[in-house]
C-alpha atoms as a PDB file:
ATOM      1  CA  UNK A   1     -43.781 -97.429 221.160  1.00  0.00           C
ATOM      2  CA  UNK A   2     -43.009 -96.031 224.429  1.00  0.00           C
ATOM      3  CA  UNK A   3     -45.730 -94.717 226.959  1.00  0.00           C
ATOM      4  CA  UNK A   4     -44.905 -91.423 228.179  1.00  0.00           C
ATOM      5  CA  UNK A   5     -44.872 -90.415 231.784  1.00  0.00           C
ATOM      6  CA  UNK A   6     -47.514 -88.233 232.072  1.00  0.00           C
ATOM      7  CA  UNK A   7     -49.656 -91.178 230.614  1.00  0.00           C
ATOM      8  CA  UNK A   8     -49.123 -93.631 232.921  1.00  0.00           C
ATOM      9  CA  UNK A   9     -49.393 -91.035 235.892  1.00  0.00           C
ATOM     10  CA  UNK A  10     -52.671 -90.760 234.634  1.00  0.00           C
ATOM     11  CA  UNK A  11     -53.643 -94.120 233.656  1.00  0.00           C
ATOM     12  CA  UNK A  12     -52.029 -95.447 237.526  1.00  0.00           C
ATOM     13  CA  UNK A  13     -54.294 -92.268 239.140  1.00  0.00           C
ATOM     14  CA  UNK A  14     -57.208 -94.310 237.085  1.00  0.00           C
ATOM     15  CA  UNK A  15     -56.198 -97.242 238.841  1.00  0.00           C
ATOM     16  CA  UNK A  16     -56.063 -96.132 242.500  1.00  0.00           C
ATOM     17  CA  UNK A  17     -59.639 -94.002 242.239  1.00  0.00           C
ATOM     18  CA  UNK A  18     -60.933 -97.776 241.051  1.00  0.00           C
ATOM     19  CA  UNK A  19     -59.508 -99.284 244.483  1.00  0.00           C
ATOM     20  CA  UNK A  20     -60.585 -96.112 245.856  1.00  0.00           C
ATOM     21  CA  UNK A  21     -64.016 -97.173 244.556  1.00  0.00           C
ATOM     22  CA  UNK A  22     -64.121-100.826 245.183  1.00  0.00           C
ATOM     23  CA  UNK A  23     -62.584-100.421 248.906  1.00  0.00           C
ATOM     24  CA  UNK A  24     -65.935 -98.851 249.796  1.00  0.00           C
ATOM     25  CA  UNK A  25     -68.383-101.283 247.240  1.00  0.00           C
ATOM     26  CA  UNK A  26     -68.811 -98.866 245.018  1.00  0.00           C
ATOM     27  CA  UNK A  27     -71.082-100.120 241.719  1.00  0.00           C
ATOM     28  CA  UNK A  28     -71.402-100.099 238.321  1.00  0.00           C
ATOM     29  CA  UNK A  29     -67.954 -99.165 237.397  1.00  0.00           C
ATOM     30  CA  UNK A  30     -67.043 -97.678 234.440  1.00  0.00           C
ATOM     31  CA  UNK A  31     -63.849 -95.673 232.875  1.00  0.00           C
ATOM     32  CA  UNK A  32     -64.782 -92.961 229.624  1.00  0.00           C
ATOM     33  CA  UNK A  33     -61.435 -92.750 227.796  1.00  0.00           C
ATOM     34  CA  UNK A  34     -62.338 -89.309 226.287  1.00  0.00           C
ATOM     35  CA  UNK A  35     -58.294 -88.865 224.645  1.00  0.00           C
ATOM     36  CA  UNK A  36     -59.544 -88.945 221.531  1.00  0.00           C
ATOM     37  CA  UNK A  37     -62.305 -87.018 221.273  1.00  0.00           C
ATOM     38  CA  UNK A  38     -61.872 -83.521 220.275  1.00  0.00           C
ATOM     39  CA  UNK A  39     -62.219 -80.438 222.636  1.00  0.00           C
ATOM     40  CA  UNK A  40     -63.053 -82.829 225.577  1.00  0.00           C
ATOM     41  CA  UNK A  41     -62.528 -81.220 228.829  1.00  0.00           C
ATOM     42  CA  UNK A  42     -60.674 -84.305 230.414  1.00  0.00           C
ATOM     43  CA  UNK A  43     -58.876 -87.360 229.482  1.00  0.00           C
ATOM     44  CA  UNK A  44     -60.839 -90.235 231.710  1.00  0.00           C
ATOM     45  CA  UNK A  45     -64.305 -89.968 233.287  1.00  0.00           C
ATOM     46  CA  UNK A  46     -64.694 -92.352 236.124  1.00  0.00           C
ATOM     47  CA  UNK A  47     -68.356 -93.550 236.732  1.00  0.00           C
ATOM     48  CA  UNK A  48     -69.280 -94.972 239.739  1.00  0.00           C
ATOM     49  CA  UNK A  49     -72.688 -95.662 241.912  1.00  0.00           C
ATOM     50  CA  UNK A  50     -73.615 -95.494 245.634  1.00  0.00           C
ATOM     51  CA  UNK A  51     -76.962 -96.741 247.603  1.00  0.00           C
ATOM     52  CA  UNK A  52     -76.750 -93.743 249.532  1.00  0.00           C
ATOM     53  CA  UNK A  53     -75.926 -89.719 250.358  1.00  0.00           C
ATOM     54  CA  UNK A  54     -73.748 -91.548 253.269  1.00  0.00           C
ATOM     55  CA  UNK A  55     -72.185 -94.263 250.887  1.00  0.00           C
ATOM     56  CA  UNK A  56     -71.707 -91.389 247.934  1.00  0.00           C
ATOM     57  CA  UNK A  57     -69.381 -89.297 250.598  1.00  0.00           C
ATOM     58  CA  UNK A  58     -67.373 -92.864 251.669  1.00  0.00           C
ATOM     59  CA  UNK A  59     -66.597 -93.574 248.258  1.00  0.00           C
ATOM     60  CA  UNK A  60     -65.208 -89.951 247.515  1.00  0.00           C
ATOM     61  CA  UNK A  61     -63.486 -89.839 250.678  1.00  0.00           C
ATOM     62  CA  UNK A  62     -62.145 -93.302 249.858  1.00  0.00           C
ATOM     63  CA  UNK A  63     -60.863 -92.340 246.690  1.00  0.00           C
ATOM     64  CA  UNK A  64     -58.932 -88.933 248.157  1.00  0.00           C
ATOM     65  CA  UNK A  65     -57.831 -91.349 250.429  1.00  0.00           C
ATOM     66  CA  UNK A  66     -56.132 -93.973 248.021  1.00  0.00           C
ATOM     67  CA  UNK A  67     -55.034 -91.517 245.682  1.00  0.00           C
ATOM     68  CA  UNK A  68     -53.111 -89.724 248.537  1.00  0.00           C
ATOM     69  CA  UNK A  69     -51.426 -92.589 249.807  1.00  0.00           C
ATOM     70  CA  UNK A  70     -50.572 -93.969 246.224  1.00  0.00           C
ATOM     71  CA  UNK A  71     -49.400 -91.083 244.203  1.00  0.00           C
ATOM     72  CA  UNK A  72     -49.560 -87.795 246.959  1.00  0.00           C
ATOM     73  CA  UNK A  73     -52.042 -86.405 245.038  1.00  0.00           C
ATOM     74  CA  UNK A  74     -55.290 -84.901 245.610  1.00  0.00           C
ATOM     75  CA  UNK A  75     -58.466 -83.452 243.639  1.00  0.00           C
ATOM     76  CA  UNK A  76     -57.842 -79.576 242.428  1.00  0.00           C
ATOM     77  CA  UNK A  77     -61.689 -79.816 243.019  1.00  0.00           C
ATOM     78  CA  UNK A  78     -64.477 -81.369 245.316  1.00  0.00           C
ATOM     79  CA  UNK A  79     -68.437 -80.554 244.267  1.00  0.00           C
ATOM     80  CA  UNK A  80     -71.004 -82.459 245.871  1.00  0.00           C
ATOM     81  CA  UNK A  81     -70.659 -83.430 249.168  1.00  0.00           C
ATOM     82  CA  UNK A  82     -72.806 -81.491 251.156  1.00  0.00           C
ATOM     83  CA  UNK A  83     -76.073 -83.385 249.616  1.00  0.00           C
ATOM     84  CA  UNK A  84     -74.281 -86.032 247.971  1.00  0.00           C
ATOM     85  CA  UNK A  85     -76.627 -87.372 245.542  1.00  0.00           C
ATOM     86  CA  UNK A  86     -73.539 -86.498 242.421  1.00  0.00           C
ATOM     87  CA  UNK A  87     -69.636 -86.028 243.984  1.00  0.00           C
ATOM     88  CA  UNK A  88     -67.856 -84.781 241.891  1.00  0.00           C
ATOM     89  CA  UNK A  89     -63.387 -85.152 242.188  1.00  0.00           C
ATOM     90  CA  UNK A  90     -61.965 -83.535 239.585  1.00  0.00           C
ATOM     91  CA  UNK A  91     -58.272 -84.312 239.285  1.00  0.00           C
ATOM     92  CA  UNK A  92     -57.815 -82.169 236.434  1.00  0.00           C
ATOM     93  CA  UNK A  93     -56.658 -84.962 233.809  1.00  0.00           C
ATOM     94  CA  UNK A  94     -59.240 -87.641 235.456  1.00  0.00           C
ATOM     95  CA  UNK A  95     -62.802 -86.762 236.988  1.00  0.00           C
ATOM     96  CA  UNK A  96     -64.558 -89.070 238.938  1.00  0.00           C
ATOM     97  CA  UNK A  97     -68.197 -88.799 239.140  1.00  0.00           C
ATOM     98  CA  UNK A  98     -69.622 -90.581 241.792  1.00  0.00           C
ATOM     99  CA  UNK A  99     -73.755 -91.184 241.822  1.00  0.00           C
ATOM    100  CA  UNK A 100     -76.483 -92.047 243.659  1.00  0.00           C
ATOM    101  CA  UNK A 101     -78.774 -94.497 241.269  1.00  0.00           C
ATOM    102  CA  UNK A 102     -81.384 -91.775 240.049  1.00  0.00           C
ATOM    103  CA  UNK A 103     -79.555 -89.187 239.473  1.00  0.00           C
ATOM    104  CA  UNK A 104     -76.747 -91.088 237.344  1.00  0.00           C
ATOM    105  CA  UNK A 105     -79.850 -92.131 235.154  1.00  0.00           C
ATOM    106  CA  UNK A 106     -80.705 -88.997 234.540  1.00  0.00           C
ATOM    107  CA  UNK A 107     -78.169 -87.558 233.870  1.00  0.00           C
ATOM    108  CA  UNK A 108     -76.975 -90.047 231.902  1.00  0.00           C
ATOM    109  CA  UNK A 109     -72.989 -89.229 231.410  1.00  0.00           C
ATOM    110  CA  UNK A 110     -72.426 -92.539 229.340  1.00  0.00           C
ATOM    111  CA  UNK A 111     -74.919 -91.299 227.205  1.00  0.00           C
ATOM    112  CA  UNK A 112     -73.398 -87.894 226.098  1.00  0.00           C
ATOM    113  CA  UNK A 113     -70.064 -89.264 225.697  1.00  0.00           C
ATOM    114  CA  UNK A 114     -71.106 -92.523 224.143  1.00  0.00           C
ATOM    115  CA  UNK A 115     -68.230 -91.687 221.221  1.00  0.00           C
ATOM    116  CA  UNK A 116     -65.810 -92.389 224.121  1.00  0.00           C
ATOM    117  CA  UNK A 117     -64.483 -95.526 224.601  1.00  0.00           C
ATOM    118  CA  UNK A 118     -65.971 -97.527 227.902  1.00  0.00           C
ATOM    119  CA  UNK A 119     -64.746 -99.956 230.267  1.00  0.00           C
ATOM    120  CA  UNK A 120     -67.175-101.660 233.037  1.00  0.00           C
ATOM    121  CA  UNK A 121     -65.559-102.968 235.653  1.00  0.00           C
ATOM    122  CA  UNK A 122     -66.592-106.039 237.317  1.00  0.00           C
ATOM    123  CA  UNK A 123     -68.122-105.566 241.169  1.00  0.00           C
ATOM    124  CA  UNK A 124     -65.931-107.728 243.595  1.00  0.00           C
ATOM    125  CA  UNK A 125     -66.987-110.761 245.896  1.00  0.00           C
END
């Protein structure tokens, strides 16, 4: 069976907010594939963590930054930034959440959509 195009524009804007994310060390990586759960409000969460407010804002400008150069695209939304403990990018079919340690435990967004299915992504070298 044949992908169709609007899925793999979304599963390749997955892939470039990941290199987005690694580019600047982001950690503890992890895609939600919400598709199949009903009434979710997005088809991919992307997780990530940062050590700091000034490491939070390189990762989400390092992710606008990739995903401009890639696909010429760029978040409908930005939320976040100006204390950066949670960015928020929301690319309408993909939002990227982007943490700082405490407040991605509690808020725990793996946790409410634990139905979804999860992908960690290994930190590079």
């Amino acid at each position: 069976m044949k992908k169709s195009s609007k899925v793999i524009k979304t599963e390749k804007l997955v892939e470039e907010i990941i290199n987005g994310l690694r580019e600047k060390k982001g950690k503890h990586i992890v895609t939600l594939d919400l598709r199949k759960i009903e009434n979710s409000i997005t088809e991919f969460f992307v997780i990530a963590s940062g050590d700091s407010n000034t490491h939070v804002n390189a990762l989400a400008g390092s992710v606008e930054e990739e995903v401009r150069k890639a696909l010429k695209d760029k978040p409908w939304h930005i939320e976040g930034t100006t204390n950066a403990e949670w960015v928020l990018l929301d690319y309408v079919n993909v939002v990227v959440h982007i943490f700082q340690r405490e407040q991605r435990e509690h808020y725990n967004i793996e946790g409410l959509w634990a139905d979804a299915v999860s992908k960690k992504y290994e930190e590079e070298a």
